[in-house]
C-alpha atoms as a PDB file:
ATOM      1  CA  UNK A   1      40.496 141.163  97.417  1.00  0.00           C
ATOM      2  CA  UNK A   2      37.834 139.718  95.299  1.00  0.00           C
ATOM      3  CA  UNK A   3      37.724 136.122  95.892  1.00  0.00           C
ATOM      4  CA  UNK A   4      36.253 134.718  92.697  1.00  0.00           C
ATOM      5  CA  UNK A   5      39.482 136.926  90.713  1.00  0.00           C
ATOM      6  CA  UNK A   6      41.797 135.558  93.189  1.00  0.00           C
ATOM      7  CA  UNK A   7      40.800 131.917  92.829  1.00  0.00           C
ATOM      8  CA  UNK A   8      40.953 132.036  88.838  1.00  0.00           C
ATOM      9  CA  UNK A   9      44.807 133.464  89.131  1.00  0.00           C
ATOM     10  CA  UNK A  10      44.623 130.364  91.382  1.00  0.00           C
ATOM     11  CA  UNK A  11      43.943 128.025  88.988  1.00  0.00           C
ATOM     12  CA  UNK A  12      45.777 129.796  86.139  1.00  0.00           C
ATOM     13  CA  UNK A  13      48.888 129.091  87.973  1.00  0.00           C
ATOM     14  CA  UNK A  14      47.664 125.293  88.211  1.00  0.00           C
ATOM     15  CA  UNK A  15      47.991 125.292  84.695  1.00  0.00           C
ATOM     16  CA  UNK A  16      46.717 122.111  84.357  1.00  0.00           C
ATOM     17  CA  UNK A  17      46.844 119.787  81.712  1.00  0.00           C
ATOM     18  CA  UNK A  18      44.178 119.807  78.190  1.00  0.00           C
ATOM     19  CA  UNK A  19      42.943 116.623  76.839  1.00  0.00           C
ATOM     20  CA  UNK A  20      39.848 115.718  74.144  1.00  0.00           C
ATOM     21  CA  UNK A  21      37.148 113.482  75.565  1.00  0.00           C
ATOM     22  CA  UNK A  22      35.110 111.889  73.340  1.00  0.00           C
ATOM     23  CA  UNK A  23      31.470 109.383  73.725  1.00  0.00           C
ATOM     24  CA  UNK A  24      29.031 107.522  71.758  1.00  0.00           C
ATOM     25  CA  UNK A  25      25.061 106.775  72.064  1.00  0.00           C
ATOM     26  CA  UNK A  26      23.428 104.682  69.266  1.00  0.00           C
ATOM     27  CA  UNK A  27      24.761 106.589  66.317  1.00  0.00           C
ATOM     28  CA  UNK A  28      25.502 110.151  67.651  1.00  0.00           C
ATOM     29  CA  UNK A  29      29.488 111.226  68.708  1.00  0.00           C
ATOM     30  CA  UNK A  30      30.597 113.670  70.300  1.00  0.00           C
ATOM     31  CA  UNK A  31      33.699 114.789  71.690  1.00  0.00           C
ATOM     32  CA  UNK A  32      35.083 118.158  73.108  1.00  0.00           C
ATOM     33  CA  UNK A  33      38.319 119.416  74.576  1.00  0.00           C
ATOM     34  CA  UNK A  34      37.883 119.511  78.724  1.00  0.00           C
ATOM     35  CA  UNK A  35      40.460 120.928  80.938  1.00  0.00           C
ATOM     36  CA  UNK A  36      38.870 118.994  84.669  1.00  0.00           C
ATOM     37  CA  UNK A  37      39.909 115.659  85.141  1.00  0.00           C
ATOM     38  CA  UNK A  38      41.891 114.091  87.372  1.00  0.00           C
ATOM     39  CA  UNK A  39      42.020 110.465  88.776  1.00  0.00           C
ATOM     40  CA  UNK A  40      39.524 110.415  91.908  1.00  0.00           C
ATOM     41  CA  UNK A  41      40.309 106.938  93.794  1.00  0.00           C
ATOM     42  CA  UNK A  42      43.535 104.640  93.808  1.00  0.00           C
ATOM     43  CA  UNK A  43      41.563 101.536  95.402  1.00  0.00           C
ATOM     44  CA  UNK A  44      39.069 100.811  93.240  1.00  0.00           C
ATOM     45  CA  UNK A  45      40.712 102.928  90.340  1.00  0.00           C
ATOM     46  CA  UNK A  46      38.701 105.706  89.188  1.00  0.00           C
ATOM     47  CA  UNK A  47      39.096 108.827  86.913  1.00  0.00           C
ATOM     48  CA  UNK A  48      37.228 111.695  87.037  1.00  0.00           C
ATOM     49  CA  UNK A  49      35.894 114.373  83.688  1.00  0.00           C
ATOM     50  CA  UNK A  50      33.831 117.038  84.185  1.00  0.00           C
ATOM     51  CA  UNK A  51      31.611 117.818  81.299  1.00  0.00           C
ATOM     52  CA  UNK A  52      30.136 120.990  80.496  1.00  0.00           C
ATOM     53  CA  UNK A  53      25.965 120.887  80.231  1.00  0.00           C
ATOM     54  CA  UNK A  54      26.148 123.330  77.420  1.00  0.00           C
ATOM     55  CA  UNK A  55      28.044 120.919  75.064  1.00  0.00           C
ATOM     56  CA  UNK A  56      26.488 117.917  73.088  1.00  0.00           C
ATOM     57  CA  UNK A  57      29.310 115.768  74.194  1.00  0.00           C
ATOM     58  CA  UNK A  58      27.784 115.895  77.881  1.00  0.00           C
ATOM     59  CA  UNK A  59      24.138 115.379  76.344  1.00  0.00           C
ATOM     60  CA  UNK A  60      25.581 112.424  74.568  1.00  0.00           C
ATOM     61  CA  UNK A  61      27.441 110.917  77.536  1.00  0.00           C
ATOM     62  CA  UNK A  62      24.397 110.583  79.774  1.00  0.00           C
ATOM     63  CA  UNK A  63      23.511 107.943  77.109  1.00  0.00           C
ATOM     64  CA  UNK A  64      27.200 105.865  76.885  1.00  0.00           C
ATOM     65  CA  UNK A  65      28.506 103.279  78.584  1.00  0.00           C
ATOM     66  CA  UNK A  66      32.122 104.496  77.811  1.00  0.00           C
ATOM     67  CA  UNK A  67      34.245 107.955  77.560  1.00  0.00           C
ATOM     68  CA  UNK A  68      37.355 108.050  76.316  1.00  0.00           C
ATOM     69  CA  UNK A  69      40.323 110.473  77.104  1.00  0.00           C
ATOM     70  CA  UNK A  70      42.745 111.576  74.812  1.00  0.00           C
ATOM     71  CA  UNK A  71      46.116 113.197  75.984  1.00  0.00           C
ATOM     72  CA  UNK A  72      47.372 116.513  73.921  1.00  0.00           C
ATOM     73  CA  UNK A  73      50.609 117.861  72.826  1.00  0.00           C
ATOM     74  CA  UNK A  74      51.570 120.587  71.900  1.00  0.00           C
ATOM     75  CA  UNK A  75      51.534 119.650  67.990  1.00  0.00           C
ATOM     76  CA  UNK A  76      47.565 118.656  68.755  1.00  0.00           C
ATOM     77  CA  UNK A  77      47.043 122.398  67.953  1.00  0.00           C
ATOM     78  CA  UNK A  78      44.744 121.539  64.735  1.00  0.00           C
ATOM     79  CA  UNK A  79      42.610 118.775  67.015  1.00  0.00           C
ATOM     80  CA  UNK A  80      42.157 121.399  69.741  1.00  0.00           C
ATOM     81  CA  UNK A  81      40.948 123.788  67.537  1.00  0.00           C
ATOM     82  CA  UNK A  82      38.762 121.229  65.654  1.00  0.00           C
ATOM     83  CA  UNK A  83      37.043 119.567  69.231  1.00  0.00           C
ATOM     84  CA  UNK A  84      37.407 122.832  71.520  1.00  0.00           C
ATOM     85  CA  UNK A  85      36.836 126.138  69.024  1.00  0.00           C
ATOM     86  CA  UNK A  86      33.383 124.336  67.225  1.00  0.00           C
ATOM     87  CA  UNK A  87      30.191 122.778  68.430  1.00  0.00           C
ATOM     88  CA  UNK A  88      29.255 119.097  67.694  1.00  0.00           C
ATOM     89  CA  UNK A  89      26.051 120.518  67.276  1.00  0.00           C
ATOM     90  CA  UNK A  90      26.945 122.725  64.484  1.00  0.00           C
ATOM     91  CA  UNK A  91      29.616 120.136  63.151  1.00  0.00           C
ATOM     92  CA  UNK A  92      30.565 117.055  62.612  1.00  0.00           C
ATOM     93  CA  UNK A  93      33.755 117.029  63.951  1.00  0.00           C
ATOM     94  CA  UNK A  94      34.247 113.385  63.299  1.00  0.00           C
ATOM     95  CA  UNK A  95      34.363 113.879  59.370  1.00  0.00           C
ATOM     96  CA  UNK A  96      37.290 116.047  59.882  1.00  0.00           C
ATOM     97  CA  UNK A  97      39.576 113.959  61.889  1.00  0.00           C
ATOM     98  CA  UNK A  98      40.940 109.604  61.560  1.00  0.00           C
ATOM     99  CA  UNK A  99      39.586 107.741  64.603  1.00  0.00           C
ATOM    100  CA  UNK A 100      38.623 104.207  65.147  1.00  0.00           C
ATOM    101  CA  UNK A 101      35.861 103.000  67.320  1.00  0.00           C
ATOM    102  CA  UNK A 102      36.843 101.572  70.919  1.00  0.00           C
ATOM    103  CA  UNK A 103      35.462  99.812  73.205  1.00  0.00           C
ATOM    104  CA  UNK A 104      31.546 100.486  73.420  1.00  0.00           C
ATOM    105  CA  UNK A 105      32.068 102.258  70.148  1.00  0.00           C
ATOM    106  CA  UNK A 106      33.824 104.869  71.895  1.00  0.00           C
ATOM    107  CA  UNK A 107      35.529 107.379  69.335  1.00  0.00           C
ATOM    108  CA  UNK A 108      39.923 106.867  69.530  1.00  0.00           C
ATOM    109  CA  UNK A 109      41.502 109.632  67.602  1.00  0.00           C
ATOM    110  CA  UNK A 110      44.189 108.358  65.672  1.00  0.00           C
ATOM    111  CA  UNK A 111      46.097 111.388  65.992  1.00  0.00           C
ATOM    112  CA  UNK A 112      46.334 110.354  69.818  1.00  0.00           C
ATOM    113  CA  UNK A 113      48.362 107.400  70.630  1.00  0.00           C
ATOM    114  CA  UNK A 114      48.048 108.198  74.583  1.00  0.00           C
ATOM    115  CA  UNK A 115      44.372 107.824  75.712  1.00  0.00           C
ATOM    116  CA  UNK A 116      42.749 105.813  77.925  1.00  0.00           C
ATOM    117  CA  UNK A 117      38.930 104.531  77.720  1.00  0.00           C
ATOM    118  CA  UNK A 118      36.684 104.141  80.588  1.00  0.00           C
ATOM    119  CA  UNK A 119      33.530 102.613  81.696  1.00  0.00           C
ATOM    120  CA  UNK A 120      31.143 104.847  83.258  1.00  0.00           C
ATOM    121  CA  UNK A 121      30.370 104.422  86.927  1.00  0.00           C
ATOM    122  CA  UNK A 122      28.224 107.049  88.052  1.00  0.00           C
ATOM    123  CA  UNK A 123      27.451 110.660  87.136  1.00  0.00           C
ATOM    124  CA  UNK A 124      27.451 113.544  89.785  1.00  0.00           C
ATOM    125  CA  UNK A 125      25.661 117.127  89.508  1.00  0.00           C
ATOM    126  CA  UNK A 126      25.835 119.377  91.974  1.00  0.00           C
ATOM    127  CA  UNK A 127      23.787 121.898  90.286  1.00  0.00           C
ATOM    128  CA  UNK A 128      26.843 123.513  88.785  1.00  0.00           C
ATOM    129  CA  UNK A 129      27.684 124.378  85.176  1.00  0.00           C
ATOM    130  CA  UNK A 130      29.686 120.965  84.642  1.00  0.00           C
ATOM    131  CA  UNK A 131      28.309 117.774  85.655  1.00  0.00           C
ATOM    132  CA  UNK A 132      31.097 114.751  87.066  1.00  0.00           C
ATOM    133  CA  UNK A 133      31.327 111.433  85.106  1.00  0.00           C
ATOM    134  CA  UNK A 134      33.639 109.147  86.999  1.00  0.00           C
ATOM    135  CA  UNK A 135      34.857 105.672  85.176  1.00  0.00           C
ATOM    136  CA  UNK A 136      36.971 102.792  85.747  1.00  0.00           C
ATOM    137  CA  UNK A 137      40.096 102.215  83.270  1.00  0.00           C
ATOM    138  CA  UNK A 138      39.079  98.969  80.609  1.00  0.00           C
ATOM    139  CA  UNK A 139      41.244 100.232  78.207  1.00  0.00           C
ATOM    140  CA  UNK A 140      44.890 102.261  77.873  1.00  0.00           C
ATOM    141  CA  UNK A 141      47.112 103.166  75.048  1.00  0.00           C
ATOM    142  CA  UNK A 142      50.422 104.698  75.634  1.00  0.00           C
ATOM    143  CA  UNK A 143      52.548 106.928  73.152  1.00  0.00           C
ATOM    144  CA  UNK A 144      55.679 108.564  73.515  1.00  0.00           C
ATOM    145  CA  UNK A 145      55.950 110.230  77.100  1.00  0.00           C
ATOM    146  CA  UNK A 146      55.676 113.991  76.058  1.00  0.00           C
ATOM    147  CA  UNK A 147      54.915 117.151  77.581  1.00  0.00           C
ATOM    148  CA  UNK A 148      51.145 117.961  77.373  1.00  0.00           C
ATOM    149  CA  UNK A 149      49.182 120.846  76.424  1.00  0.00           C
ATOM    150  CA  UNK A 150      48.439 122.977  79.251  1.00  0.00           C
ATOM    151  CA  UNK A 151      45.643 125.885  79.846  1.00  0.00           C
ATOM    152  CA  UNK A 152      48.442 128.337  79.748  1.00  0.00           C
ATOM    153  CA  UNK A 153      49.240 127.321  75.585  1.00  0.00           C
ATOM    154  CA  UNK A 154      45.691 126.326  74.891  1.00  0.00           C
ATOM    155  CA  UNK A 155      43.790 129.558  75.355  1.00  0.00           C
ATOM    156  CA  UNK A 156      41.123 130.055  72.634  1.00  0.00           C
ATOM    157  CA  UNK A 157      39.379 133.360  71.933  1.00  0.00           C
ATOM    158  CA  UNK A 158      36.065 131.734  72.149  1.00  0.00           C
ATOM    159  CA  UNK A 159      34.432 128.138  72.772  1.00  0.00           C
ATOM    160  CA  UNK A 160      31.886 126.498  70.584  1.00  0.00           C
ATOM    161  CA  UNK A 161      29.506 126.884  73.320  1.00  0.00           C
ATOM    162  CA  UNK A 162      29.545 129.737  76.684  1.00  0.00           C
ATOM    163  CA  UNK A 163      29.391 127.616  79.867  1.00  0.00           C
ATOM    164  CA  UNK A 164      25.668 129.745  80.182  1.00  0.00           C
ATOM    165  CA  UNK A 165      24.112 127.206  76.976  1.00  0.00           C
ATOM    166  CA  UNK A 166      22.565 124.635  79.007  1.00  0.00           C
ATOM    167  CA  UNK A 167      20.180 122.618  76.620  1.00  0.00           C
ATOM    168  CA  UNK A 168      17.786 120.288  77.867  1.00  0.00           C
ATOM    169  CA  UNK A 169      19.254 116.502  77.465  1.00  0.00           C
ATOM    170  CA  UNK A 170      16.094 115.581  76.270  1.00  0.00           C
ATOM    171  CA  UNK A 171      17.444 114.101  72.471  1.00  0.00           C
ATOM    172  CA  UNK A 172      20.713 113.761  70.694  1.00  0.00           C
ATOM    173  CA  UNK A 173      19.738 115.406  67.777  1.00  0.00           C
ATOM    174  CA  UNK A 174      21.125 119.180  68.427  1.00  0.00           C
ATOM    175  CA  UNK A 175      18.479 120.582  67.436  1.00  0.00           C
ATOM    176  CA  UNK A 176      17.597 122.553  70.576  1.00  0.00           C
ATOM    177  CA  UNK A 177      16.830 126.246  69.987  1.00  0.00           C
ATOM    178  CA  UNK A 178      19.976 127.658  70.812  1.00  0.00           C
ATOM    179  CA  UNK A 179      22.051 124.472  69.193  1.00  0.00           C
ATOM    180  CA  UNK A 180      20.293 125.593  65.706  1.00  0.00           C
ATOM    181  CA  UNK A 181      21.413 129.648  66.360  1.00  0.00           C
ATOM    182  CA  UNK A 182      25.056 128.973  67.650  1.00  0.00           C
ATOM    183  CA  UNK A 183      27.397 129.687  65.053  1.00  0.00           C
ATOM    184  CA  UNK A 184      30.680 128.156  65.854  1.00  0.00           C
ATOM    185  CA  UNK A 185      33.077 130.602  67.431  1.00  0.00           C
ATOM    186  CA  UNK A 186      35.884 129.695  64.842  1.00  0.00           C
ATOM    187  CA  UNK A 187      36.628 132.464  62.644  1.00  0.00           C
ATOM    188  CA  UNK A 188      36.395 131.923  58.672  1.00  0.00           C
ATOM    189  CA  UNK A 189      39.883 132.129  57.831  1.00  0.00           C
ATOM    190  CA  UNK A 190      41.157 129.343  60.692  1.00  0.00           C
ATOM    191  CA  UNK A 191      37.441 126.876  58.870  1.00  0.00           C
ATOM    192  CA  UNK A 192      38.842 127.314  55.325  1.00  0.00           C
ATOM    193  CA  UNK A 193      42.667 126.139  56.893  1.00  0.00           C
ATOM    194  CA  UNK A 194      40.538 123.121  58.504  1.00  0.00           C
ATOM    195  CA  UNK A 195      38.554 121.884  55.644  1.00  0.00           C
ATOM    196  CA  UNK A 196      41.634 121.904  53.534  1.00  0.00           C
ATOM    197  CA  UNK A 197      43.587 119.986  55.918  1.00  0.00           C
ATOM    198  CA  UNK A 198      40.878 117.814  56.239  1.00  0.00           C
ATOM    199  CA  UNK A 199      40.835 117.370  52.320  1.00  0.00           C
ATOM    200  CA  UNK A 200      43.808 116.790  51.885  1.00  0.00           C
ATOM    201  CA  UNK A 201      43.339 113.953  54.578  1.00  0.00           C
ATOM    202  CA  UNK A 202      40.834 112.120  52.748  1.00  0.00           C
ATOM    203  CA  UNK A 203      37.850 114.202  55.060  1.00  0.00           C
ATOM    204  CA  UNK A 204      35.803 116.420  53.090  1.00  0.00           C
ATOM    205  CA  UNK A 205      32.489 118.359  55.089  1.00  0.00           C
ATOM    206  CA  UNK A 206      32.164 121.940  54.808  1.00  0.00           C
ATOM    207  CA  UNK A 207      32.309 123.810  58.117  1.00  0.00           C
ATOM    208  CA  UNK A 208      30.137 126.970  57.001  1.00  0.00           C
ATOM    209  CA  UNK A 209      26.997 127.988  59.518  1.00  0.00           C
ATOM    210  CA  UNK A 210      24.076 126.428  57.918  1.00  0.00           C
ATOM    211  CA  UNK A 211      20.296 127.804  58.099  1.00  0.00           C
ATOM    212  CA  UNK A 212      18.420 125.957  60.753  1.00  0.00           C
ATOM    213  CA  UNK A 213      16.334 123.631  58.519  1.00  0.00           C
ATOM    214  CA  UNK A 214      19.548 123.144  55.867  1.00  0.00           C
ATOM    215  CA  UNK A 215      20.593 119.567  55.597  1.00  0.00           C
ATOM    216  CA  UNK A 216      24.130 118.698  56.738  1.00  0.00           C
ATOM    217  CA  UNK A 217      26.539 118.433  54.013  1.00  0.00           C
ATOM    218  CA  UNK A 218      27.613 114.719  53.604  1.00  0.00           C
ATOM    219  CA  UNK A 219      31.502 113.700  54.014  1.00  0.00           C
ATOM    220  CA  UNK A 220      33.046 113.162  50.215  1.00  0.00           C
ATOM    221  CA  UNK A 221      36.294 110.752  50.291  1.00  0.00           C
ATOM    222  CA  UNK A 222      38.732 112.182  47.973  1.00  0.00           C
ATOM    223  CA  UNK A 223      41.733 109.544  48.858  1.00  0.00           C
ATOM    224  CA  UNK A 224      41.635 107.952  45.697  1.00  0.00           C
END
């Protein structure tokens, strides 16, 4: 039996929990939907994310002092789509979604009461496609104790970025030759449903692949 096929109907049966994990450098946030964590020591307590290098939100977190970790439900369906199915370096995800800075300026997304922040402690790469940021707890919010979103209900048909996209962390900016040709994987119809939602939310920024040397749009408040 193939080994590699029988370890991912390994983990499928795991089925382990979804959450969004979001970072800040300077001006630049990012944030992404990551499905390995777990807490990695009970004496000093540490947790444990591991970070894809093909996503801005890793390029951005080898620049913060905090990550924060936000805890889905099933009714998160709209933020999973918005921070798993499009790249931060296509869009700003922020514009479409309430959040208030945390600690370090760390992103908190309102729409998750349970999250917890942490200060980074040391970064691990084995050479791998993910790289290991491990943190100490200086901040936790609890909400109502709910089920969470597992792998199992949280498939999507693509990612904003293939785990192969490995831009070099060199700046923040996103625009690294393959950030400026990735179109986000989300399909047309599901962007329209977004920016509307958005809209109606007081967030207004139009989700549509731009040309490589277009401006982004800027974020129009419509709440009054």
């Amino acid at each position: 039996m193939n080994a590699t096929a029988s370890f991912d109907d390994f983990v499928a049966r795991l089925d382990g929990s979804l959450v969004v994990v979001t970072a800040a450098a300077g001006d630049q946030r990012a944030g992404c939907v990551v499905g390995f964590h777990t807490q990695c020591s009970i004496e000093p307590v540490r947790y444990a994310v591991w970070l894809s290098k093909a996503n801005l939100t890793y390029r951005v977190s080898l620049f913060a002092e905090h990550v924060a970790i936000h805890f889905l439900t099933g009714e998160d369906r709209q933020l999973f789509e918005l921070f798993g199915g499009t790249s931060g370096d296509r869009t700003e995800k922020f514009a479409l979604c309430d959040w208030a800075p945390g600690p370090g300026g760390t992103p908190l997304l309102t729409a998750c009461p349970t999250r917890a922040v942490l200060k980074v402690e040391s970064r691990w790469d084995d050479g791998s496609d993910h790289v290991c940021v491990v943190g100490a707890p200086v901040h936790v919010e609890l909400g109502p104790a709910v089920p969470p979103m597992r792998l199992a209900a949280g498939a999507l048909n693509d990612a904003g970025h293939a785990a192969t996209e490995r831009p070099e962390p060199g700046d923040l900016t996103g625009d690294h030759e393959s950030a400026r040709h990735h179109p986000d994987a989300m399909g047309e119809g599901r962007r329209e449903e977004l920016e509307q939602a958005a809209a109606g939310a007081g967030h207004a920024v139009e989700l549509g692949a731009r040309q490589p040397d277009e401006e982004p749009p800027a974020p129009v408040d419509r709440r009054d």
